[in-house]
N, C-alpha and C. Protein backbone atom coordinates (compact mmCIF):
# COMPACT_ATOMS: atom_id res chain seq x y z
N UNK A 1 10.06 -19.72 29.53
CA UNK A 1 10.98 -19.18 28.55
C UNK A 1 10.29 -18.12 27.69
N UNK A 2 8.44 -18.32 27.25
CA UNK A 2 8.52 -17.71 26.73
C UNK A 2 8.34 -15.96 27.33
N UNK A 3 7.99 -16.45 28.26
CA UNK A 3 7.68 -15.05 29.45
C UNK A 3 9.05 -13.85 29.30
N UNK A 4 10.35 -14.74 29.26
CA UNK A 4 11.57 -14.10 29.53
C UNK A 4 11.93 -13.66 28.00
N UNK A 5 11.59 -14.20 27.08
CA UNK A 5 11.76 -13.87 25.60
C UNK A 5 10.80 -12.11 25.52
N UNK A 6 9.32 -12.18 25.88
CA UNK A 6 8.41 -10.92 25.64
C UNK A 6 9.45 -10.13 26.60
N UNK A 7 10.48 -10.22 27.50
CA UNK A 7 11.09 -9.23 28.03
C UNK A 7 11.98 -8.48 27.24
N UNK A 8 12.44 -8.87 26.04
CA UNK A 8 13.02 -8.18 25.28
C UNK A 8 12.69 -7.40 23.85
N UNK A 9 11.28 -7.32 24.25
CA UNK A 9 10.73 -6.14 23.08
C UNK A 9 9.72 -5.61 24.36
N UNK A 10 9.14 -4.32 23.56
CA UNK A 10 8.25 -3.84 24.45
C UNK A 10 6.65 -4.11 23.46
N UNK A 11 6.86 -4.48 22.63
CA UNK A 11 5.74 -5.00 21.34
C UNK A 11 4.82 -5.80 22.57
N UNK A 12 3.38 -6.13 22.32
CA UNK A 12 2.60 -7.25 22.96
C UNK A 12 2.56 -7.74 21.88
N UNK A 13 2.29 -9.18 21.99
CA UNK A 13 2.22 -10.61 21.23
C UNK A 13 1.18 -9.71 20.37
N UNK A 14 0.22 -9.06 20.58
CA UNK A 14 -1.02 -8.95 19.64
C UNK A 14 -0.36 -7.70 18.92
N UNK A 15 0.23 -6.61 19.18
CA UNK A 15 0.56 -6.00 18.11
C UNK A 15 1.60 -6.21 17.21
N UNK A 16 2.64 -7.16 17.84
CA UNK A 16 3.91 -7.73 17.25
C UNK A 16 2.96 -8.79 15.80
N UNK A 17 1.62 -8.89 16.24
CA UNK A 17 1.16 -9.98 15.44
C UNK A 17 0.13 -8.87 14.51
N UNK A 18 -0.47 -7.75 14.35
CA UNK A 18 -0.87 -7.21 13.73
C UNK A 18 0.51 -6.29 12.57
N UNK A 19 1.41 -6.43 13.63
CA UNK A 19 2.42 -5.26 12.49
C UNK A 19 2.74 -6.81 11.22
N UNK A 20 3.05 -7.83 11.59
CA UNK A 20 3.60 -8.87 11.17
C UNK A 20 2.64 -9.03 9.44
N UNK A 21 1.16 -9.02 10.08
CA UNK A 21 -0.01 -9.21 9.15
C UNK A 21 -0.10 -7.75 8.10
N UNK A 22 0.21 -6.86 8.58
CA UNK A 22 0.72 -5.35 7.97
C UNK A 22 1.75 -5.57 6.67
N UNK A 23 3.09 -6.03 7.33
CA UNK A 23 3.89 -6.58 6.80
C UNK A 23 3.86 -7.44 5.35
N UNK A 24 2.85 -8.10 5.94
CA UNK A 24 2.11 -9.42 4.92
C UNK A 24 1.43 -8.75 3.68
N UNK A 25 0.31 -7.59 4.18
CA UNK A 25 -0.53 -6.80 3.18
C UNK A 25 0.51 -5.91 2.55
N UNK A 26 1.41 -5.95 2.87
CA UNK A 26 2.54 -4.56 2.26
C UNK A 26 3.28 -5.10 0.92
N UNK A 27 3.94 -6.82 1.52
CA UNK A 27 4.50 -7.72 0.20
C UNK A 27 3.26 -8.03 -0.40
N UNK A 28 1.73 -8.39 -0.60
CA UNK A 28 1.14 -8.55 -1.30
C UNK A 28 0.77 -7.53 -1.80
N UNK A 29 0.57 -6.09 -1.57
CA UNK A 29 0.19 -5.36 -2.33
C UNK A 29 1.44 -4.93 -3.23
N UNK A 30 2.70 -5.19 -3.33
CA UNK A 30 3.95 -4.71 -4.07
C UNK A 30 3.61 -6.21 -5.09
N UNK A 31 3.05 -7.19 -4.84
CA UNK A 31 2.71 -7.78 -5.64
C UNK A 31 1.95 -7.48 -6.73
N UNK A 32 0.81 -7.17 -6.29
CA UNK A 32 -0.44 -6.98 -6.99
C UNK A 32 -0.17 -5.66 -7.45
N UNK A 33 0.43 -4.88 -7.41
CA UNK A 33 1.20 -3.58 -8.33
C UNK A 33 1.97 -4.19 -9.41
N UNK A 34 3.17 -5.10 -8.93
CA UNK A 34 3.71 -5.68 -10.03
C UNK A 34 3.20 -6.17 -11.10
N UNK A 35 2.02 -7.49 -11.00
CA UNK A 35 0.98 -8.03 -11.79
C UNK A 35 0.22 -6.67 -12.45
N UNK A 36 0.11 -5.87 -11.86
CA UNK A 36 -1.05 -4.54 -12.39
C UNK A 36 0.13 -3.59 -13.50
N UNK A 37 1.35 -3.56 -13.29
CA UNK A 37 2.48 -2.94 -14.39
C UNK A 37 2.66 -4.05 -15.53
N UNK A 38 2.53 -5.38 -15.41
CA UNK A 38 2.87 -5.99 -16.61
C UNK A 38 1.70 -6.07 -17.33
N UNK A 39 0.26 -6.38 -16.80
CA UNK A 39 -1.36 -6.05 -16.90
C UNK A 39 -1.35 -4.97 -18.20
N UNK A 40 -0.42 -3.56 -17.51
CA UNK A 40 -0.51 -2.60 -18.68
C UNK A 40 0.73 -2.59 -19.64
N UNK A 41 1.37 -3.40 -19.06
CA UNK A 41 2.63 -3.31 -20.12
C UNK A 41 2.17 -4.22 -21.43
N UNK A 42 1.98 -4.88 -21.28
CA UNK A 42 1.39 -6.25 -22.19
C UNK A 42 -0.20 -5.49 -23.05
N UNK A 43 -0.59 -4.10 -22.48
CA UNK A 43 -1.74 -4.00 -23.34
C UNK A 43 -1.58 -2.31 -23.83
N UNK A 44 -0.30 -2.57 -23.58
CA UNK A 44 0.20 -1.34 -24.62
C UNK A 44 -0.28 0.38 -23.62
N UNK A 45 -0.24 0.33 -22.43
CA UNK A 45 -0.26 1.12 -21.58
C UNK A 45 1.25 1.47 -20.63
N UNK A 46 1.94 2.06 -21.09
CA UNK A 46 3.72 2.42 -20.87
C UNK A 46 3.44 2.97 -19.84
N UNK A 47 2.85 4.06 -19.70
CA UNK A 47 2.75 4.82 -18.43
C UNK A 47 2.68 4.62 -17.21
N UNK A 48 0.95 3.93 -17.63
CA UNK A 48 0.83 3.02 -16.63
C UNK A 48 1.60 2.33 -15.79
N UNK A 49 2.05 1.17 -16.55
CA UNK A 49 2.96 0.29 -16.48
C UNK A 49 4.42 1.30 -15.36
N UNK A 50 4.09 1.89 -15.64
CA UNK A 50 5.77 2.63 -14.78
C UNK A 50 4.88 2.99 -14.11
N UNK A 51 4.04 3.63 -13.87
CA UNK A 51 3.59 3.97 -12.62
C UNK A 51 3.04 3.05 -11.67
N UNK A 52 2.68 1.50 -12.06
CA UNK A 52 2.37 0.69 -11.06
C UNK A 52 4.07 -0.11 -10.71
N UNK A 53 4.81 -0.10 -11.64
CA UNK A 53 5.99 -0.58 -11.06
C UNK A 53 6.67 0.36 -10.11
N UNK A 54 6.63 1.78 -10.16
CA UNK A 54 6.55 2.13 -8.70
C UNK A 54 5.98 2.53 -7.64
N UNK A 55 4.53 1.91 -7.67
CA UNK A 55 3.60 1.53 -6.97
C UNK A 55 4.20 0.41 -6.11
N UNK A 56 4.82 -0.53 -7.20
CA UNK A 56 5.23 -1.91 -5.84
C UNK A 56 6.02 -1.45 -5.49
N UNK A 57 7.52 -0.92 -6.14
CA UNK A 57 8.57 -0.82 -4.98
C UNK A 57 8.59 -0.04 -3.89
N UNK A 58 7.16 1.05 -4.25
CA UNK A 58 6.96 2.08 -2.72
C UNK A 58 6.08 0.78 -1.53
N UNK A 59 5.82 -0.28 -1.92
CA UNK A 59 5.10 -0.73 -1.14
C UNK A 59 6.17 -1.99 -0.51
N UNK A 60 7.11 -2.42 -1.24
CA UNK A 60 7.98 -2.99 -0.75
C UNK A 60 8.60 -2.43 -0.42
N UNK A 61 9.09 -1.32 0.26
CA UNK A 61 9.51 -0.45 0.84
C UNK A 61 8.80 0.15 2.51
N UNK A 62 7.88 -0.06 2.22
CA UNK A 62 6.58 0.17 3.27
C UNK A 62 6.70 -1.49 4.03
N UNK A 63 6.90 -2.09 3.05
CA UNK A 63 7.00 -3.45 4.11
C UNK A 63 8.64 -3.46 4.99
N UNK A 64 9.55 -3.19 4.14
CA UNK A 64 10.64 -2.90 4.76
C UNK A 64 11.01 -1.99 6.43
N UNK A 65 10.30 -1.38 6.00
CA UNK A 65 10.22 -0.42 6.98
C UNK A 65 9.04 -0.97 8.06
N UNK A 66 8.37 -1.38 8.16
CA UNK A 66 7.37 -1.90 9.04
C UNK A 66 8.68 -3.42 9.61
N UNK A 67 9.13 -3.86 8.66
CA UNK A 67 9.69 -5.46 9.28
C UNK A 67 10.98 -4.61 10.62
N UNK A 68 11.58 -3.55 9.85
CA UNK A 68 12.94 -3.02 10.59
C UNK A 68 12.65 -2.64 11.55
N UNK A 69 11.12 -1.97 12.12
CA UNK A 69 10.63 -1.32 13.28
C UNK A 69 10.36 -2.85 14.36
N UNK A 70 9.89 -3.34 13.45
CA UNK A 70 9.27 -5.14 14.61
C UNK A 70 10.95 -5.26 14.97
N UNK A 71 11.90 -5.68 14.55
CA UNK A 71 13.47 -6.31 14.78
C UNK A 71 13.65 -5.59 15.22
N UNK A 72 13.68 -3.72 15.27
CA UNK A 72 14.67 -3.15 16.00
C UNK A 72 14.08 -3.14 17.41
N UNK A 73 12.89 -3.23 17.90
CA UNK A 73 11.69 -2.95 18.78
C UNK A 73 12.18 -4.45 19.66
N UNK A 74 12.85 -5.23 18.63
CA UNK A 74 13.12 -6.69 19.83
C UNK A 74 12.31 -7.80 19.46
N UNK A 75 11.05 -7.58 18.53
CA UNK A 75 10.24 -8.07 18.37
C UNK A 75 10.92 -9.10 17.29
N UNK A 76 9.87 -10.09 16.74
CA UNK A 76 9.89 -11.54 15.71
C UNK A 76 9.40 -11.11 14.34
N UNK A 77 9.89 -10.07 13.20
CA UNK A 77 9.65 -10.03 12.22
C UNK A 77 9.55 -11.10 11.44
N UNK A 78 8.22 -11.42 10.64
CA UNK A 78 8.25 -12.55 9.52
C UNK A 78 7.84 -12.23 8.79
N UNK A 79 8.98 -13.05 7.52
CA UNK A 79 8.97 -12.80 6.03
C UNK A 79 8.11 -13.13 5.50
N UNK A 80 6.74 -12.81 4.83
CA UNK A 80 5.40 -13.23 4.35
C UNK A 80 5.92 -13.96 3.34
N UNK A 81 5.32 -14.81 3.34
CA UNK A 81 4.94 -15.80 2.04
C UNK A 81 3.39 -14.94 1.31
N UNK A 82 3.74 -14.97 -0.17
CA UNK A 82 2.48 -14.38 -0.36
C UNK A 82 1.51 -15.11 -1.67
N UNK A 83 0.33 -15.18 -1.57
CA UNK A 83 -0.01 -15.79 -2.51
C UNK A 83 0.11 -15.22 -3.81
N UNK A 84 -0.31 -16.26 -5.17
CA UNK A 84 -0.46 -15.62 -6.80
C UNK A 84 -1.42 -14.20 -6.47
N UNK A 85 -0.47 -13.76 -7.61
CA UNK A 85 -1.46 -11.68 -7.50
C UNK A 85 -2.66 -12.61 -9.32
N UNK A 86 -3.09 -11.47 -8.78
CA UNK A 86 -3.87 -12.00 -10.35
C UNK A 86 -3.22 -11.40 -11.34
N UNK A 87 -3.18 -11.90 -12.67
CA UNK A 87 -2.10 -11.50 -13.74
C UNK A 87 -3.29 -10.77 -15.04
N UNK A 88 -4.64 -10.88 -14.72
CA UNK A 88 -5.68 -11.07 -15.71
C UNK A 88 -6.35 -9.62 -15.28
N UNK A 89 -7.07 -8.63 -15.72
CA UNK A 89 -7.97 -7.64 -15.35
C UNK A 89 -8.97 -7.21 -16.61
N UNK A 90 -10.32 -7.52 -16.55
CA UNK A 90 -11.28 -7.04 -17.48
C UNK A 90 -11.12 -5.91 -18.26
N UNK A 91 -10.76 -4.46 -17.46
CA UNK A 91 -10.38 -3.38 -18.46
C UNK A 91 -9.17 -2.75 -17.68
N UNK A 92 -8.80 -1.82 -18.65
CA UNK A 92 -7.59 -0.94 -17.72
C UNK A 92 -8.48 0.16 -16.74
N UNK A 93 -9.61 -0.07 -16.59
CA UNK A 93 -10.40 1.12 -15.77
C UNK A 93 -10.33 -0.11 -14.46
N UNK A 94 -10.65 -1.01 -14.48
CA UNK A 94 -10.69 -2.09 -13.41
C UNK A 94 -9.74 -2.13 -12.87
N UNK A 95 -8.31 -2.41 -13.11
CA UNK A 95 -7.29 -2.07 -13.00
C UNK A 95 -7.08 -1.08 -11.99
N UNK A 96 -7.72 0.04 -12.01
CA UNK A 96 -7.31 1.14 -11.31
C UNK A 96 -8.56 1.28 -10.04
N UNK A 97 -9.36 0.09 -10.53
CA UNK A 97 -10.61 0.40 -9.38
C UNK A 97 -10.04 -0.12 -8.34
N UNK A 98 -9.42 -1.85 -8.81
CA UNK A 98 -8.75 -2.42 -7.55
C UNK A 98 -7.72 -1.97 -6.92
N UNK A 99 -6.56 -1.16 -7.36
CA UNK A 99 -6.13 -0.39 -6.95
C UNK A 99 -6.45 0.65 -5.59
N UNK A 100 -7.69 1.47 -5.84
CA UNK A 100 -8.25 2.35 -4.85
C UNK A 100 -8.54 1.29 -3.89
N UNK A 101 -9.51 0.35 -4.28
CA UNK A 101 -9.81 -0.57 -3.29
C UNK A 101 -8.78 -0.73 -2.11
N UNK A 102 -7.69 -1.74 -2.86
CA UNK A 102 -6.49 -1.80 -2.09
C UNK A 102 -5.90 -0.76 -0.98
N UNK A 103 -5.93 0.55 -1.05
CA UNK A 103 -5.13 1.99 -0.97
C UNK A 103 -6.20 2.08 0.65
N UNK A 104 -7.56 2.06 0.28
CA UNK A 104 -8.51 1.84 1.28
C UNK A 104 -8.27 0.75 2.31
N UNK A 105 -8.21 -0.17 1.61
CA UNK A 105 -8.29 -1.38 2.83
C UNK A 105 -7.40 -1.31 3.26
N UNK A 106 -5.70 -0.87 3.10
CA UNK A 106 -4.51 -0.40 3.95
C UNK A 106 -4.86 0.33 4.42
N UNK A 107 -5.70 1.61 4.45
CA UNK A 107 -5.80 3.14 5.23
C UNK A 107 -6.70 2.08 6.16
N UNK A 108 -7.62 0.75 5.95
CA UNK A 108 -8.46 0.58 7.55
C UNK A 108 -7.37 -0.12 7.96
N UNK A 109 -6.83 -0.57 7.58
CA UNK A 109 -5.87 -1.88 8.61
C UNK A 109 -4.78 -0.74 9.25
N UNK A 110 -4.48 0.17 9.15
CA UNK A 110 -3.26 1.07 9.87
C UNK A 110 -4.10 1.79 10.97
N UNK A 111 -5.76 2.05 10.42
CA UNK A 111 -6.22 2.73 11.40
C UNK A 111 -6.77 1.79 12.01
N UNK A 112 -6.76 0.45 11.88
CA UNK A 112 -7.41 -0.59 13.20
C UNK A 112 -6.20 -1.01 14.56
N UNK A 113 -4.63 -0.74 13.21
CA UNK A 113 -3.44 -1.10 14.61
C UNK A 113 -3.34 0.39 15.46
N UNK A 114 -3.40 1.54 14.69
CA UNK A 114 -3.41 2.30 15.51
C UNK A 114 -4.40 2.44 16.50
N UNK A 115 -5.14 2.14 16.26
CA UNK A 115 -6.52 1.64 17.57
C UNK A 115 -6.14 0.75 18.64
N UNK A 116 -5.68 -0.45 18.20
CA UNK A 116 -4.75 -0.96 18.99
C UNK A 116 -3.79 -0.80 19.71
N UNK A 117 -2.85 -0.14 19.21
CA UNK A 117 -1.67 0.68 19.41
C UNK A 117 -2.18 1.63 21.32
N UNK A 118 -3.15 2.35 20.91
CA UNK A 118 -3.70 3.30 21.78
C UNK A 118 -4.20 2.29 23.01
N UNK A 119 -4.94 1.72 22.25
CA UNK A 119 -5.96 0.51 23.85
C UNK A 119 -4.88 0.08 24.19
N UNK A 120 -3.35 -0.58 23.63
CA UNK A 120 -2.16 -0.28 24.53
C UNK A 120 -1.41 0.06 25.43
N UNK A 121 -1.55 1.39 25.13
CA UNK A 121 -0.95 2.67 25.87
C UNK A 121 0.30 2.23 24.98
N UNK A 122 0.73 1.42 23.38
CA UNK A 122 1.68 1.26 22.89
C UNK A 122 1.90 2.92 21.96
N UNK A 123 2.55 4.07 22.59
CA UNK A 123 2.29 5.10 22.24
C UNK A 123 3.78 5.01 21.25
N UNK A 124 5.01 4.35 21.56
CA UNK A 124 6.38 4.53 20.52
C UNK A 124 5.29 4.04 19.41
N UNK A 125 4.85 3.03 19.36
CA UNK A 125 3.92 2.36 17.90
C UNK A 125 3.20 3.16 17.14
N UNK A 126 2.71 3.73 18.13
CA UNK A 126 1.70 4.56 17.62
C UNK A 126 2.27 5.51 16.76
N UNK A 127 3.27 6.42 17.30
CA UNK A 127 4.30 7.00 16.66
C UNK A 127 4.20 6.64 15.52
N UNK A 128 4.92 5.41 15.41
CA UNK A 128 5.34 4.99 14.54
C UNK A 128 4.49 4.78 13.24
N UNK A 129 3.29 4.52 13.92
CA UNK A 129 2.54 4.69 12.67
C UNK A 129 2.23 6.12 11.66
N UNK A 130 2.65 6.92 12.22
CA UNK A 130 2.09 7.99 12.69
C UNK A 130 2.45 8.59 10.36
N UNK A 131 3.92 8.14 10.09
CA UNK A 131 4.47 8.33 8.83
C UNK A 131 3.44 7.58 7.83
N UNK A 132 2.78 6.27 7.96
CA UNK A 132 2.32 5.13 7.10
C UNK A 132 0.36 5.88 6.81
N UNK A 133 0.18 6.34 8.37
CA UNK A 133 -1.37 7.26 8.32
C UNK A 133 -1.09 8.49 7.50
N UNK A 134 0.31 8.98 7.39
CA UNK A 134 0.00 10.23 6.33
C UNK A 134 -0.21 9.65 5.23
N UNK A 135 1.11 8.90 4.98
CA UNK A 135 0.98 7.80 3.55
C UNK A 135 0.17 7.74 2.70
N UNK A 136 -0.76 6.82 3.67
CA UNK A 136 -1.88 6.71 3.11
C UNK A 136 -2.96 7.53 2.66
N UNK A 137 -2.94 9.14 2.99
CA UNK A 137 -3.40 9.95 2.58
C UNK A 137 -3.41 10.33 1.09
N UNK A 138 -2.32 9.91 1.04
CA UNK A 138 -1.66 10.56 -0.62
C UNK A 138 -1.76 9.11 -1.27
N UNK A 139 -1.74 7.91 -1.01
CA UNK A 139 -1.41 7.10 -1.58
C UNK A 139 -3.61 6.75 -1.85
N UNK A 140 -4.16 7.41 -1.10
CA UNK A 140 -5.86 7.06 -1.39
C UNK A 140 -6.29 8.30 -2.44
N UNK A 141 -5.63 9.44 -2.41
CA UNK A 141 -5.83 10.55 -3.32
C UNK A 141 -5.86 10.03 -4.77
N UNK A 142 -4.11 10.16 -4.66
CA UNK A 142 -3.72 9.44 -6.10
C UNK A 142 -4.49 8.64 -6.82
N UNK A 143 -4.70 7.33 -6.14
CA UNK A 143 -5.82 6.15 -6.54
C UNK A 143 -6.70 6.51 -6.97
N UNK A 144 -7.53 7.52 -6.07
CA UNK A 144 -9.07 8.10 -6.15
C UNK A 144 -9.14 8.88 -7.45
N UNK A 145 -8.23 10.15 -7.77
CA UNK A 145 -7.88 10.39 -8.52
C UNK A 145 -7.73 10.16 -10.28
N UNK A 146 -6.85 8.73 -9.81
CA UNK A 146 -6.72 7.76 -11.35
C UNK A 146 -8.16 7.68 -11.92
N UNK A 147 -8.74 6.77 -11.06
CA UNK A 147 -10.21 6.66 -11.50
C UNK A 147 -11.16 7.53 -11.77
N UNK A 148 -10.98 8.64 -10.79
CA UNK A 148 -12.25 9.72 -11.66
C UNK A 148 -11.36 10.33 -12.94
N UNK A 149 -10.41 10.05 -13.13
CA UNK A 149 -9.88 10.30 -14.97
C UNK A 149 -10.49 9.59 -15.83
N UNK A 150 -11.58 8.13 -16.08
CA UNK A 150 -12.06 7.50 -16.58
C UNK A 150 -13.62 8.79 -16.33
N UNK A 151 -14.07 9.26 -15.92
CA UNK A 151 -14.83 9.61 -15.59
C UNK A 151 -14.93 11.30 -16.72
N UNK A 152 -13.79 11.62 -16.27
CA UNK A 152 -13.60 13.36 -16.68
C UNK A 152 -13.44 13.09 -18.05
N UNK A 153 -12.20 12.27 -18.54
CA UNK A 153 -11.95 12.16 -19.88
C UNK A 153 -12.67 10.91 -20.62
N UNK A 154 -13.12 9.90 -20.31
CA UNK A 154 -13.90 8.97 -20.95
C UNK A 154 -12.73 8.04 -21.62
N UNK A 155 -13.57 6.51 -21.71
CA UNK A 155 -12.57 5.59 -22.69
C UNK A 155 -13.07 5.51 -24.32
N UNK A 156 -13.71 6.49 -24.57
CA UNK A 156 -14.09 6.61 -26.35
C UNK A 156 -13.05 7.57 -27.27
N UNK A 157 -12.58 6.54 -28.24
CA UNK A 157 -11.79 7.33 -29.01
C UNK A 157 -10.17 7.58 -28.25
N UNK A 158 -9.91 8.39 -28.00
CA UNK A 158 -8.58 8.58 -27.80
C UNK A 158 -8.12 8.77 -25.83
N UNK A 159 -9.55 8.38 -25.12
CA UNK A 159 -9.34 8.74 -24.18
C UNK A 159 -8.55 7.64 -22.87
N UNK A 160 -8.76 6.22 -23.48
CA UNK A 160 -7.73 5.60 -22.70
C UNK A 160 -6.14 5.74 -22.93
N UNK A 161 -5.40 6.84 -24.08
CA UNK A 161 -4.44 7.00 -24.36
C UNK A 161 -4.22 8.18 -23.02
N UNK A 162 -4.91 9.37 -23.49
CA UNK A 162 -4.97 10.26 -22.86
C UNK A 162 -4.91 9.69 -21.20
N UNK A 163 -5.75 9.07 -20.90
CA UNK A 163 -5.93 8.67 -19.25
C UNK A 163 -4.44 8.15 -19.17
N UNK A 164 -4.06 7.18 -20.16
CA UNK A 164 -2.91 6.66 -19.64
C UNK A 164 -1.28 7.89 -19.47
N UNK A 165 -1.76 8.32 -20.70
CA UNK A 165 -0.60 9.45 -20.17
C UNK A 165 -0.64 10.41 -19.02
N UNK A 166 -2.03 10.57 -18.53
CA UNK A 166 -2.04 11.30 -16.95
C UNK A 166 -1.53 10.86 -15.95
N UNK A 167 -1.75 9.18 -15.67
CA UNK A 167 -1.57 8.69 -14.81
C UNK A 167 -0.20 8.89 -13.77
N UNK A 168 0.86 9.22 -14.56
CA UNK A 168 2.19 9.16 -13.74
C UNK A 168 2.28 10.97 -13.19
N UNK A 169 1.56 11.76 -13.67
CA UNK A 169 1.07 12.98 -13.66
C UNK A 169 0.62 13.36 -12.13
N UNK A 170 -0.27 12.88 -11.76
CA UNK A 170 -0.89 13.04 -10.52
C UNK A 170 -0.82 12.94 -9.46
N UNK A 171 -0.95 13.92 -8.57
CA UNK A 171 0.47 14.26 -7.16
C UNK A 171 -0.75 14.82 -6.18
N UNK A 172 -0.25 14.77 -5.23
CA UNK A 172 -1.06 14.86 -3.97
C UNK A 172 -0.11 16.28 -3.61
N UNK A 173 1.25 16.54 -3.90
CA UNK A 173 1.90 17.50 -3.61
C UNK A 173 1.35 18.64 -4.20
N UNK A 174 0.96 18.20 -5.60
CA UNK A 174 0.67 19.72 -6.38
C UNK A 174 -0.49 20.43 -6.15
N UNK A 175 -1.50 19.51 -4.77
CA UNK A 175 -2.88 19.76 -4.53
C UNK A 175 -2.69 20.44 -3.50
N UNK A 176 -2.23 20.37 -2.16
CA UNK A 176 -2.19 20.50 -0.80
C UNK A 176 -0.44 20.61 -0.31
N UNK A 177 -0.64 22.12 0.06
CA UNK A 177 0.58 21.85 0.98
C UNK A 177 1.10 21.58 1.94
N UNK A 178 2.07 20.45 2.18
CA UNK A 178 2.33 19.85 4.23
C UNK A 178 2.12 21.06 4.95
């Protein structure tokens, strides 16, 4: 049975099971954005705060779109269960470190399925990834970005105000054109 079931996607068990785990990192990171907007909401950082709340919904959105490609493909989309995000962060510069972190460790996990994808010959996938690898271009800028603002402008005196009002500021569009 289950032989006659893989006949109706063209997904293999192992990438149907890497997009799935994708999926998973996509609702936890719309998490850990969420936790990171109330983080600054609660410490008097507004900006911030809006800019990581749509940090998660671009990432719950990114999961959306990864689950609709597994279902329409034939494949077994599953709804992640995700663990507690942390609600606590040492400074608002930390804040934005884990952030980049995060932005990184999605840019390796898209470029490990697309690796996969290829040792495949799963080339529609590949495709498909093809929107989430630009993504992530702009979505590692931005990040990278935030943080060297702790750097350029400093947190003495008036400069975690200042940083915070940049933050929603900073565009990957206004740098480089498609």
């Amino acid at each position: 049975m289950k032989d006659l079931l893989r006949l109706k996607t063209s997904l293999t068990e192992e990438i149907e099971r890497v997009l799935n785990e994708q999926i998973k990192m996509e609702a936890e990171a719309s998490a850990m954005y969420l936790s990171m907007s109330s983080w600054c909401d609660r410490n008097g950082y507004d900006y911030s705060a809006g800019y990581f709340k749509k940090q998660s919904d671009e990432e719950r959105e990114h999961m959306l779109r990864l689950f609709k490609f597994v279902s329409d493909m034939g494949g077994r989309a599953i709804s992640p269960s995700i663990s507690a995000s942390q609600i606590e962060y040492e400074t608002f510069k930390s804040v934005f470190e884990q952030a980049l972190q995060q932005e990184i460790a999605v840019t390796q996990s898209f470029n490990r399925i697309a690796d996969k994808c290829m040792k495949a010959k799963d080339y529609v996938t590949f495709t498909f990834l093809q929107w989430f690898l630009k993504e992530q271009i702009e979505e590692e800028y931005v990040a990278r970005r935030a943080v060297e603002l702790f750097e350029v402008i400093g947190e003495e005196g008036t400069g975690l105000y200042e940083i915070d009002k940049r933050i929603p500021k900073i565009s990957y569009e206004d740098t480089y054109e498609d």
